[in-house]
C-alpha atoms as a PDB file:
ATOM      1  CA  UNK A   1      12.748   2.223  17.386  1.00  0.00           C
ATOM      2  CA  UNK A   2      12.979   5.439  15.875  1.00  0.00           C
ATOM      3  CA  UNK A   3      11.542   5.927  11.893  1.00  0.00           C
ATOM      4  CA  UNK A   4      15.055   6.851  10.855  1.00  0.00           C
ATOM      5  CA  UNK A   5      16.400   3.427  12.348  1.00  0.00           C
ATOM      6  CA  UNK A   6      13.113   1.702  11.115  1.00  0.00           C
ATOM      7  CA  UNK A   7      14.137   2.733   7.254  1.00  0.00           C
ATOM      8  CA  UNK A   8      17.835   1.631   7.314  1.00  0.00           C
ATOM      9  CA  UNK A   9      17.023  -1.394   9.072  1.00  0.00           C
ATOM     10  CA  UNK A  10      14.308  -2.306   6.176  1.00  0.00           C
ATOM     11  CA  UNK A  11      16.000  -1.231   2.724  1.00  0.00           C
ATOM     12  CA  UNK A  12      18.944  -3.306   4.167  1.00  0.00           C
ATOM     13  CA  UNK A  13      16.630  -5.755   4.579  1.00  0.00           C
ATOM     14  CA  UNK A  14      14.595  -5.403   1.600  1.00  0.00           C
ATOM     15  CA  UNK A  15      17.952  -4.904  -0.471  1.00  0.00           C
ATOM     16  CA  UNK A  16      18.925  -8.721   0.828  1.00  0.00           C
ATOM     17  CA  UNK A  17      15.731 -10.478  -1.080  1.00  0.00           C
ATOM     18  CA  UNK A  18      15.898 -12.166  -3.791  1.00  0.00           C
ATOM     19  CA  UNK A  19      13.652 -11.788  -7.276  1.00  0.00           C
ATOM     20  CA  UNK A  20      12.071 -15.595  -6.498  1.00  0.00           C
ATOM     21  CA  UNK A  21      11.584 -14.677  -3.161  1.00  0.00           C
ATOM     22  CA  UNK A  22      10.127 -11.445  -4.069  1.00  0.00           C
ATOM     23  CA  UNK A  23       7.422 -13.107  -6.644  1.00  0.00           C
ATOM     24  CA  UNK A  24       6.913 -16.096  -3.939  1.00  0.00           C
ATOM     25  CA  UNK A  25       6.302 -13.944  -0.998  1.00  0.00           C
ATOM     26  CA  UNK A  26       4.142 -11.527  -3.340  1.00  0.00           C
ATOM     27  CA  UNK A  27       2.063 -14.792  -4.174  1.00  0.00           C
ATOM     28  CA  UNK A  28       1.393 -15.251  -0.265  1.00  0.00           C
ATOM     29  CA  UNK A  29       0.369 -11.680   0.272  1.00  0.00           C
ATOM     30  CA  UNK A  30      -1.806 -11.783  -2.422  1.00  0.00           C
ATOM     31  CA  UNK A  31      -3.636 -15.274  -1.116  1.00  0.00           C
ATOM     32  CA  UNK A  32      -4.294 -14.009   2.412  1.00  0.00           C
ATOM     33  CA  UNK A  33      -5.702 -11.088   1.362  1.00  0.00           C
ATOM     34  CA  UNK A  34      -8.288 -13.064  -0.603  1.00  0.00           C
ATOM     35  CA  UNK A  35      -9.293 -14.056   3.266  1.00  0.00           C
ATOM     36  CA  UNK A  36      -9.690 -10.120   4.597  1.00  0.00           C
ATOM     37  CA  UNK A  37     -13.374  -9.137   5.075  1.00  0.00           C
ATOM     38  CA  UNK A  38     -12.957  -6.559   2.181  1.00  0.00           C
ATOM     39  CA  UNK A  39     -14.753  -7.573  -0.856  1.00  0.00           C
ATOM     40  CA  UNK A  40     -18.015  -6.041  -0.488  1.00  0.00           C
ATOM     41  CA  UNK A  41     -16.558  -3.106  -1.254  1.00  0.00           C
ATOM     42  CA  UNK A  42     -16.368  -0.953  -4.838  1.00  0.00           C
ATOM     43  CA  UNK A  43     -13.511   1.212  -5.299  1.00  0.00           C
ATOM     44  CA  UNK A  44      -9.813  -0.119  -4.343  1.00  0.00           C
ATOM     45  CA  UNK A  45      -6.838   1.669  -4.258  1.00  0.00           C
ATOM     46  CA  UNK A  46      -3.620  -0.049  -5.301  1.00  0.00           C
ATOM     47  CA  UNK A  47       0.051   0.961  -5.194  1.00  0.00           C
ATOM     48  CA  UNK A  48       1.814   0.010  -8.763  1.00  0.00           C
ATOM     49  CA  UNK A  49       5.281  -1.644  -7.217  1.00  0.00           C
ATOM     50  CA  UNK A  50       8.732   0.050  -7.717  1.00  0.00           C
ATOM     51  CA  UNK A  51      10.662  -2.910  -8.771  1.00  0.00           C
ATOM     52  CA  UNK A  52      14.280  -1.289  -8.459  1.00  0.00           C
ATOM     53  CA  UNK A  53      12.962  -1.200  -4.326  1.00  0.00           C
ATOM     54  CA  UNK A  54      12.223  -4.436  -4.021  1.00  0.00           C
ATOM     55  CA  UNK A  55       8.212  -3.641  -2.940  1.00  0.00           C
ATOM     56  CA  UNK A  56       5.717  -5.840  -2.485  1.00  0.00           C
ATOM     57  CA  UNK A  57       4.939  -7.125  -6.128  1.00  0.00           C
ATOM     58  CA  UNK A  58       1.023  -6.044  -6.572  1.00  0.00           C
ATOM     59  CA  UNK A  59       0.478  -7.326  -9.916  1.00  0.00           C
ATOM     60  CA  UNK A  60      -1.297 -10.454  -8.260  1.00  0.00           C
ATOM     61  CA  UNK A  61      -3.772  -8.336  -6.286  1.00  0.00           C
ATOM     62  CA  UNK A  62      -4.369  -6.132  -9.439  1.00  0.00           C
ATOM     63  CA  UNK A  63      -5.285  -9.362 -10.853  1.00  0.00           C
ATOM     64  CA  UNK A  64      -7.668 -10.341  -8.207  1.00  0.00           C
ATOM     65  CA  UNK A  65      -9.585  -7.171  -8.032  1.00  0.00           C
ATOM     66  CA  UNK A  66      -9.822  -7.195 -11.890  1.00  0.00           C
ATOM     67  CA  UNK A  67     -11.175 -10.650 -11.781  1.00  0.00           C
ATOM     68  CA  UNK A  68     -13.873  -9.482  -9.372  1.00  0.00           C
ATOM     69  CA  UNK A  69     -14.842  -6.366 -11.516  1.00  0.00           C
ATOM     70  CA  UNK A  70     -13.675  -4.056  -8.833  1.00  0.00           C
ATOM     71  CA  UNK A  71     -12.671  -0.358  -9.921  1.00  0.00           C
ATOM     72  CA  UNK A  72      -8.990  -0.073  -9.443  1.00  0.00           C
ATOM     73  CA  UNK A  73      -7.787   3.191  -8.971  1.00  0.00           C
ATOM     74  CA  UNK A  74      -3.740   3.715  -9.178  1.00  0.00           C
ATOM     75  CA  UNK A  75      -1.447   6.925  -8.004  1.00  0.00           C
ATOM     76  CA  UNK A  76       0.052   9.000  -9.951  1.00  0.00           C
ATOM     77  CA  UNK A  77       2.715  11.836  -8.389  1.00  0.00           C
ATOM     78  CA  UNK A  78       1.350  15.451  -9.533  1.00  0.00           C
ATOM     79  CA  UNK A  79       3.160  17.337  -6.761  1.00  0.00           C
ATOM     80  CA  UNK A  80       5.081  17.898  -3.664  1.00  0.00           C
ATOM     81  CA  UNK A  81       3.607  14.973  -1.185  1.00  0.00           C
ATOM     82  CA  UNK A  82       0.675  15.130  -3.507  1.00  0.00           C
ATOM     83  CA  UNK A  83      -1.089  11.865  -5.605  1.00  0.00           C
ATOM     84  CA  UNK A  84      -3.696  12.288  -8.132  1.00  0.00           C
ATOM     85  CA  UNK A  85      -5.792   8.893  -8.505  1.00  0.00           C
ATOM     86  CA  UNK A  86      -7.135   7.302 -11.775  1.00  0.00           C
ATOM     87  CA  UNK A  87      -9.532   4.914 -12.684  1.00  0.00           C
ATOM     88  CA  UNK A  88      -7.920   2.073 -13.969  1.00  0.00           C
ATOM     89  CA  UNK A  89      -9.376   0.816 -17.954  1.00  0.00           C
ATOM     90  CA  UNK A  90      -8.494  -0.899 -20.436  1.00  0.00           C
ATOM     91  CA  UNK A  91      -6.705   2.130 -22.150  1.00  0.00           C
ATOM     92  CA  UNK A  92      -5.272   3.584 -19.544  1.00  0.00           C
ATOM     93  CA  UNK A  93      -1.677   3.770 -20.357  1.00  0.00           C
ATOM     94  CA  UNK A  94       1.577   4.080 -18.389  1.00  0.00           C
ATOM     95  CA  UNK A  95       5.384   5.451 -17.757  1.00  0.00           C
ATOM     96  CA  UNK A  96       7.836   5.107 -16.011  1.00  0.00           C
ATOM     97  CA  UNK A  97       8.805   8.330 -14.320  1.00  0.00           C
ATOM     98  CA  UNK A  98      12.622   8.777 -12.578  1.00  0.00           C
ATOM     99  CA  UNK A  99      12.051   7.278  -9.580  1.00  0.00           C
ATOM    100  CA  UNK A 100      10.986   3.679 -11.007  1.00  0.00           C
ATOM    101  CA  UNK A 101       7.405   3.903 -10.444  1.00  0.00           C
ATOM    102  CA  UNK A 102       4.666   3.202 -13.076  1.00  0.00           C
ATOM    103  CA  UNK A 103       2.248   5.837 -13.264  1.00  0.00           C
ATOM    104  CA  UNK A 104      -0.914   6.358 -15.499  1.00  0.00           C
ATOM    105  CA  UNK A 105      -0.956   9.019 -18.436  1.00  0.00           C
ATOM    106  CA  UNK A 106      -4.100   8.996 -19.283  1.00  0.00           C
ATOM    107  CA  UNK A 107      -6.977   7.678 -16.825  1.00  0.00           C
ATOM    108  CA  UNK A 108     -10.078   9.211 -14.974  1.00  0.00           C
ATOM    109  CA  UNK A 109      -9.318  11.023 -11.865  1.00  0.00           C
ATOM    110  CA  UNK A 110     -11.211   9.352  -9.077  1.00  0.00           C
ATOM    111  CA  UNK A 111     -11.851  11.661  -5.868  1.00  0.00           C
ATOM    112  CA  UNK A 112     -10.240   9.950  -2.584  1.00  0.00           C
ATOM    113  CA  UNK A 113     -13.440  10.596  -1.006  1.00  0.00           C
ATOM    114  CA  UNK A 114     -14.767   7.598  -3.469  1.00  0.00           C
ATOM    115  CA  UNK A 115     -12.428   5.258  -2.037  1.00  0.00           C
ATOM    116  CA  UNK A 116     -13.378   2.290   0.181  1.00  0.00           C
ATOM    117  CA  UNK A 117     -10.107   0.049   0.523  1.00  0.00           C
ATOM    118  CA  UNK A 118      -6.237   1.247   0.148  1.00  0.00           C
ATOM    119  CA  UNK A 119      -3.013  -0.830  -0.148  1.00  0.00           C
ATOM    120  CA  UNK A 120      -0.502   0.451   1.376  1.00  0.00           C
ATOM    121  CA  UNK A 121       3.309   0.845   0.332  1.00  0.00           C
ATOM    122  CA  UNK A 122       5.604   0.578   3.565  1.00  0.00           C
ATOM    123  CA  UNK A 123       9.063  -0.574   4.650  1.00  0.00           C
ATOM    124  CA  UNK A 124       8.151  -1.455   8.014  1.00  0.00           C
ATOM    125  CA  UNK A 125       5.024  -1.348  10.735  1.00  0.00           C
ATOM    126  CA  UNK A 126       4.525  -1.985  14.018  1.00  0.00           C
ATOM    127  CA  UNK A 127       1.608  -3.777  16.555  1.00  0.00           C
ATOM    128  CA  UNK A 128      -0.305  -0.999  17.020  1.00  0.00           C
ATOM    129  CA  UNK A 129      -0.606  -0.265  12.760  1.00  0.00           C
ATOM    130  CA  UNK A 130       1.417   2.667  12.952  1.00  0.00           C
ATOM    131  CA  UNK A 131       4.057   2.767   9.358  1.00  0.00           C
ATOM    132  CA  UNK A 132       7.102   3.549   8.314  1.00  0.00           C
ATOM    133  CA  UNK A 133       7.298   4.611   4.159  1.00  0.00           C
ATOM    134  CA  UNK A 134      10.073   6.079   2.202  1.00  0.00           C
ATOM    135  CA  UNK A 135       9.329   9.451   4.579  1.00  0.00           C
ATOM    136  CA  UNK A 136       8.006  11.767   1.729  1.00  0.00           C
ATOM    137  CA  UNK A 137       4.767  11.860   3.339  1.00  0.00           C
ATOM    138  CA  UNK A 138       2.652  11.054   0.019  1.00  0.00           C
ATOM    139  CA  UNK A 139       0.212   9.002   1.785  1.00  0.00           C
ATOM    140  CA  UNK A 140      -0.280   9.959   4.827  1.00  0.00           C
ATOM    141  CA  UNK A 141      -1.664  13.434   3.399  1.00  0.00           C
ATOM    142  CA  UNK A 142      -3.600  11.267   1.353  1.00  0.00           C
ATOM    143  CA  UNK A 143      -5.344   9.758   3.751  1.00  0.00           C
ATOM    144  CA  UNK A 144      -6.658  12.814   5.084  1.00  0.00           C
ATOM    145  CA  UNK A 145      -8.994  13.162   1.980  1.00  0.00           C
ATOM    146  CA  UNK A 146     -10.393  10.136   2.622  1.00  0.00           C
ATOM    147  CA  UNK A 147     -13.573   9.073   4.583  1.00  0.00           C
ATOM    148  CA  UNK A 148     -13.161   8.514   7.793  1.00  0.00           C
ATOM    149  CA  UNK A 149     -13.631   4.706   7.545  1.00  0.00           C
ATOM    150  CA  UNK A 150     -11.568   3.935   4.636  1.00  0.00           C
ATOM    151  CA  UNK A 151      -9.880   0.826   5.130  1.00  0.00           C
ATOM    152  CA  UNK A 152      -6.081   0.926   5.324  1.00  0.00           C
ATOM    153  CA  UNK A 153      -4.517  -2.560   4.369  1.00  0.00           C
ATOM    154  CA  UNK A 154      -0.225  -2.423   4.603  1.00  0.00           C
ATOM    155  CA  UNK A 155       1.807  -4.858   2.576  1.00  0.00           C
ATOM    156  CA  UNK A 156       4.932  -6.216   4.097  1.00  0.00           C
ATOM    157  CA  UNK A 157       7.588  -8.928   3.764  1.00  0.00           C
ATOM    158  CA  UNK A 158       8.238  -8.876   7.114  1.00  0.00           C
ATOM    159  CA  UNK A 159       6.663  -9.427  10.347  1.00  0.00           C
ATOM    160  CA  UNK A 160       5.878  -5.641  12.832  1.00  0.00           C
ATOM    161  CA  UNK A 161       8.549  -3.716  14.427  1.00  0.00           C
ATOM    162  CA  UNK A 162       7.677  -4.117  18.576  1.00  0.00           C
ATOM    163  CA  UNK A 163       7.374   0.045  18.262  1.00  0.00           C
ATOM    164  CA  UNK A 164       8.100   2.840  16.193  1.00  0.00           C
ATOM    165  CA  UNK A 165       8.710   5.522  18.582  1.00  0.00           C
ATOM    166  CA  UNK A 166       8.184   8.399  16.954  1.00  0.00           C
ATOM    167  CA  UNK A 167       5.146   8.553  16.052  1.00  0.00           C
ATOM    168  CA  UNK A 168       3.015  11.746  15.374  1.00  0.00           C
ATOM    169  CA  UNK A 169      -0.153  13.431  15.093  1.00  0.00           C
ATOM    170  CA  UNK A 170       0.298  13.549  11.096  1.00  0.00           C
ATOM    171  CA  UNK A 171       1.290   9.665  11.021  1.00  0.00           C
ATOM    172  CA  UNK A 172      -1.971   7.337   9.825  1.00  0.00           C
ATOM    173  CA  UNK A 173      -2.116   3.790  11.571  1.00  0.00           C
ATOM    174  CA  UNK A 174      -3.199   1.037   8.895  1.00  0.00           C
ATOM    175  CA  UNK A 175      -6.472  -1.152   9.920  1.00  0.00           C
ATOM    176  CA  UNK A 176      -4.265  -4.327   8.652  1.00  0.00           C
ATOM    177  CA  UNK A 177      -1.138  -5.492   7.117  1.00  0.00           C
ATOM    178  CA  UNK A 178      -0.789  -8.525   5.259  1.00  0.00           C
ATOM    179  CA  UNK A 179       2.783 -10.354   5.556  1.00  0.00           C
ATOM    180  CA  UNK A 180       3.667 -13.814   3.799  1.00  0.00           C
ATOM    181  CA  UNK A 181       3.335 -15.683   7.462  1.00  0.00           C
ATOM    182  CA  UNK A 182       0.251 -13.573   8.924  1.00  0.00           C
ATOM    183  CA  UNK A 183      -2.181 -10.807   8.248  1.00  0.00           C
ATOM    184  CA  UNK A 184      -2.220  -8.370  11.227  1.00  0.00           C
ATOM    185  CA  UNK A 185      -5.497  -6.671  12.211  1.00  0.00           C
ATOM    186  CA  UNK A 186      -5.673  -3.393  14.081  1.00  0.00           C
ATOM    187  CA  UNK A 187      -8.481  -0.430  15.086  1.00  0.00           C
ATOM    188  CA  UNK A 188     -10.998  -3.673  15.151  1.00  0.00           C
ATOM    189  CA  UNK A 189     -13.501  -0.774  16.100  1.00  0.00           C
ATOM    190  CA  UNK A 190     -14.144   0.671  12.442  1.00  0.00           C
ATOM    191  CA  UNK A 191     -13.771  -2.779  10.678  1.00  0.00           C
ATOM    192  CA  UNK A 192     -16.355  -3.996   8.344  1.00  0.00           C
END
């Protein structure tokens, strides 16, 4: 299936859920990551959700890396396809911007080479890790200022796409994604 297929097929999809559902399926997500080999790790990455898109609530994994005094680092937009990331405190403070997504005003820029573990935003993946996001290309030029073995963990209310065909040399494959009914594991070679 082509990306362009991949996107209308999911935001109809996505569009369909409900707000219980949503929280519910958020819950699951959250739980089965708790069982990823991933908490030996210092600095995680987190996507804040954009509600009016029906994502993958992240609130619940926020909580979970705060309980295990992880730093939490969060996006914010500073660019074209560009993300600055800050260190999540106490006082860090946030807006909304136009597009629905909560970004921090006022936090301590963390270099992506500091990064161990990301979670991803998507609408849709497939079996070999390969994802399909909104198409702005925000994190996949991320990703290229991480370190090589930065793990790459997708978020998903819905099970992979056989194949997304259109695939490129710019396009970074995820190492898992978590759904409500499994957690998918791909690349095994640069797991830890």
């Amino acid at each position: 299936m082509l990306k362009r297929d991949v996107r209308i097929k999911y935001k109809k999809l996505r569009a369909a859920i409900s707000a219980d559902l949503i929280s519910l399926e958020s819950i699951a997500i959250a739980n089965a990551a708790l069982r990823l080999p991933i908490w030996n790790h210092t600095y995680y990455h987190i996507f804040l959700p954009i509600t009016n898109k029906k994502e993958v609530d992240t609130l619940m994994l926020l909580s979970i890396l705060q309980g295990k005094d992880k730093h939490v680092v969060v996006p914010k937009i500073i660019g074209k396809n560009t993300l600055e990331h800050q260190l999540l405190s106490d006082n860090t403070k946030f807006e909304i911007t136009n597009w629905g997504i909560s970004e921090p005003t006022n936090g301590i820029v963390i270099q992506p080479a500091l990064l161990d573990v990301i979670f991803v935003p998507l609408l849709a993946f497939d079996r070999k890790g390969n994802r399909v996001g909104y198409g702005k290309g925000f994190y996949d030029a991320f990703f290229k200022n991480c370190k090589k073995d930065i793990l790459k963990i997708g978020v998903s209310f819905f099970e992979a796409e056989e194949e997304i065909t259109d695939i490129t040399d710019d396009d970074v494959a995820l190492d898992y994604c978590i759904t409500p009914e499994k957690t998918y594991r791909f690349k095994g070679d640069n797991l830890h």
